[in-house]
Protein backbone atom coordinates (compact mmCIF):
# COMPACT_ATOMS: atom_id res chain seq x y z
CA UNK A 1 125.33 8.70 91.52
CA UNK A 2 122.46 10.05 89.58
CA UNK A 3 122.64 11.94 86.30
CA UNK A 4 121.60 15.04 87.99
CA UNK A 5 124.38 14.94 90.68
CA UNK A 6 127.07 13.92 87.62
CA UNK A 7 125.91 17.04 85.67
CA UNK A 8 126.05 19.47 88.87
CA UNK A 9 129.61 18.22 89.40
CA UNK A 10 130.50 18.43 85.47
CA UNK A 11 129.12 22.09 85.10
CA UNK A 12 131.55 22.94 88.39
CA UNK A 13 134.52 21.42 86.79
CA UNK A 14 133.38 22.39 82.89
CA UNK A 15 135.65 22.34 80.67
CA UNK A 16 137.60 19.87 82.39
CA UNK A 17 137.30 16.00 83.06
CA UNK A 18 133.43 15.83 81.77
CA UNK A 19 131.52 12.76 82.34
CA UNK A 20 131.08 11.48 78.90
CA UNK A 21 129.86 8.24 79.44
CA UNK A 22 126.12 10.08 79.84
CA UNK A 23 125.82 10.67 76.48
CA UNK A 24 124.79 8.28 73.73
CA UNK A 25 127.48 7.34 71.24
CA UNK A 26 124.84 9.36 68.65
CA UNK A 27 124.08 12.12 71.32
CA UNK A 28 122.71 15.06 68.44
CA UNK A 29 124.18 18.28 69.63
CA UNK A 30 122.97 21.65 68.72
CA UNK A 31 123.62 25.67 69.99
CA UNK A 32 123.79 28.49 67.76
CA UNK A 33 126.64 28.12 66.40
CA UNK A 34 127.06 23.80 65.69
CA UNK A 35 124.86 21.02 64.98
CA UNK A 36 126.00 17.48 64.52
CA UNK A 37 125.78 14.00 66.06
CA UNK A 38 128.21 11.69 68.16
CA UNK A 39 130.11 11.80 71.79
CA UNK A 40 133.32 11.75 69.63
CA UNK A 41 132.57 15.41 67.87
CA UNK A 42 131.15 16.30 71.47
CA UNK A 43 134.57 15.63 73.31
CA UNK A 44 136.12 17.52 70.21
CA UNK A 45 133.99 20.63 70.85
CA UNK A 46 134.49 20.47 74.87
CA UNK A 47 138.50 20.04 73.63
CA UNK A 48 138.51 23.10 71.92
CA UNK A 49 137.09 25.40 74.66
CA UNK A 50 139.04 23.91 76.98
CA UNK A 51 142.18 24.89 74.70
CA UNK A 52 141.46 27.78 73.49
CA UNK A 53 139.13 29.77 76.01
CA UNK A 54 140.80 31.70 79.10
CA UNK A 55 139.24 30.69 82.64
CA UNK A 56 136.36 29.14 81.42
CA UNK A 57 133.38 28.77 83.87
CA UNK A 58 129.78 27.32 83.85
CA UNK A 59 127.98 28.93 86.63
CA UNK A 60 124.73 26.44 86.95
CA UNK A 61 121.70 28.33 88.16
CA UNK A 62 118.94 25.41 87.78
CA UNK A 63 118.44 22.38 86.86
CA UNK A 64 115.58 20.30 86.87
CA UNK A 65 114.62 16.34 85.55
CA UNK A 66 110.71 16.35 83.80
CA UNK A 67 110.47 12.92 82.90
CA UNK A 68 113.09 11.71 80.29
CA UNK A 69 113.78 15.68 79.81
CA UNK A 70 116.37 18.00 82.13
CA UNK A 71 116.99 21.46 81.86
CA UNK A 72 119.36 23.67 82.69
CA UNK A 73 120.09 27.52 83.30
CA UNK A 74 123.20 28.47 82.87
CA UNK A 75 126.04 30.98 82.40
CA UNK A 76 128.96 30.10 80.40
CA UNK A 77 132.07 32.71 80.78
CA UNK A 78 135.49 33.19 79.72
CA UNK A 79 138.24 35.58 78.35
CA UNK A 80 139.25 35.24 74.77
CA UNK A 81 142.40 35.00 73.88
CA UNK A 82 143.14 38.38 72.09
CA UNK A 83 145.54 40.88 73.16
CA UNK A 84 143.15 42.81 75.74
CA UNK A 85 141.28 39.70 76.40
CA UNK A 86 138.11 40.61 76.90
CA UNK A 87 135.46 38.70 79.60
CA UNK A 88 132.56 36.90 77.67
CA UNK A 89 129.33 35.69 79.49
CA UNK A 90 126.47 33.75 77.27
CA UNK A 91 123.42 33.20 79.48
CA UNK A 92 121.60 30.46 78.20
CA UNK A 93 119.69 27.13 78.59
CA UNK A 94 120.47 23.73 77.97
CA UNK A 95 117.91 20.49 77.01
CA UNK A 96 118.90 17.33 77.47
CA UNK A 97 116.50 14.32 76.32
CA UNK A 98 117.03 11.09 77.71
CA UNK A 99 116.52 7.58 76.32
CA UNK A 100 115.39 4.54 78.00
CA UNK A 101 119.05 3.53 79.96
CA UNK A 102 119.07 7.23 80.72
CA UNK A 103 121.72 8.07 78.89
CA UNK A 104 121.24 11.54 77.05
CA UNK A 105 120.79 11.53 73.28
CA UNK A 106 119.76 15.12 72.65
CA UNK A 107 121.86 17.87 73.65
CA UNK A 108 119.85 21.61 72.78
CA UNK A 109 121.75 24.67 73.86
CA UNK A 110 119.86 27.93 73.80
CA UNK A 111 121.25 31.66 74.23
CA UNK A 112 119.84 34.40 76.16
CA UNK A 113 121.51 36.74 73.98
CA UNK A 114 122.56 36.99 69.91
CA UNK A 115 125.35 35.98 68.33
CA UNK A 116 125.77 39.67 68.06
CA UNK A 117 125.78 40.22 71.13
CA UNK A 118 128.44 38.19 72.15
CA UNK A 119 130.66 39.34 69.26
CA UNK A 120 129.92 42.85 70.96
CA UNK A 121 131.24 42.03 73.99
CA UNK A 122 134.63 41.06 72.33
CA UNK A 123 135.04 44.70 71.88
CA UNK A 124 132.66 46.77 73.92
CA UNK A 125 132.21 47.04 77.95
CA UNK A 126 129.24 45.95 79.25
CA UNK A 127 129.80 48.82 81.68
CA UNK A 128 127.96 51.98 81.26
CA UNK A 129 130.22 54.99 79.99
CA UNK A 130 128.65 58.37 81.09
């Protein structure tokens, strides 16, 4: 299976059983809110969604292979575990840089939104109140 067909079927399935042996031992990881190097911390991260976000989801919209580049559009949801627990949706893009065995060794998240935003929607509808 190709590393386009493993990532469609890991973004349906995210947070759960991910496909980590297409990542580089050293993959560097970055979004807004981490940075740092190595499956291990990876898996960690992944871990920690997958414990402590409410019916996580990764809706993939696109994804595309350029060479030893792919990129993905996505939408990552989920409620947060406080009392009213509210629904959070990040739309954002992922790229991932590939070496020469095709394994990916970059990892880039981007939002389509702040940081602000998303702390916003922890305690304001997206709805419009008239």
């Amino acid at each position: 299976m190709d590393i386009i067909e493993i990532l469609k079927e890991d973004y349906q399935r995210f947070p759960v059983n991910q496909t980590y042996s297409i990542y580089a031992p050293d993959v560097f990881f970055q979004d807004p809110l981490n940075k740092f190097r190595g499956v291990k911390r990876y898996k960690e991260m992944i871990s920690f969604i997958q414990t402590w976000f409410l019916d996580s989801q990764m809706d993939l919209h696109n994804i595309q292979r350029l060479g030893d580049t792919i990129k993905t559009e996505w939408t990552l949801s989920w409620n947060t575990p406080l009392p009213w627990k509210p629904r959070i949706s990040i739309p954002g893009w992922s790229e991932l840089g590939l070496n020469s065995d095709g394994l990916i060794v970059s990892h880039i998240d981007y939002w389509n939104c702040s940081l602000l935003d998303v702390v916003k929607q922890h305690f304001f509808s997206r709805k419009s109140h008239d």
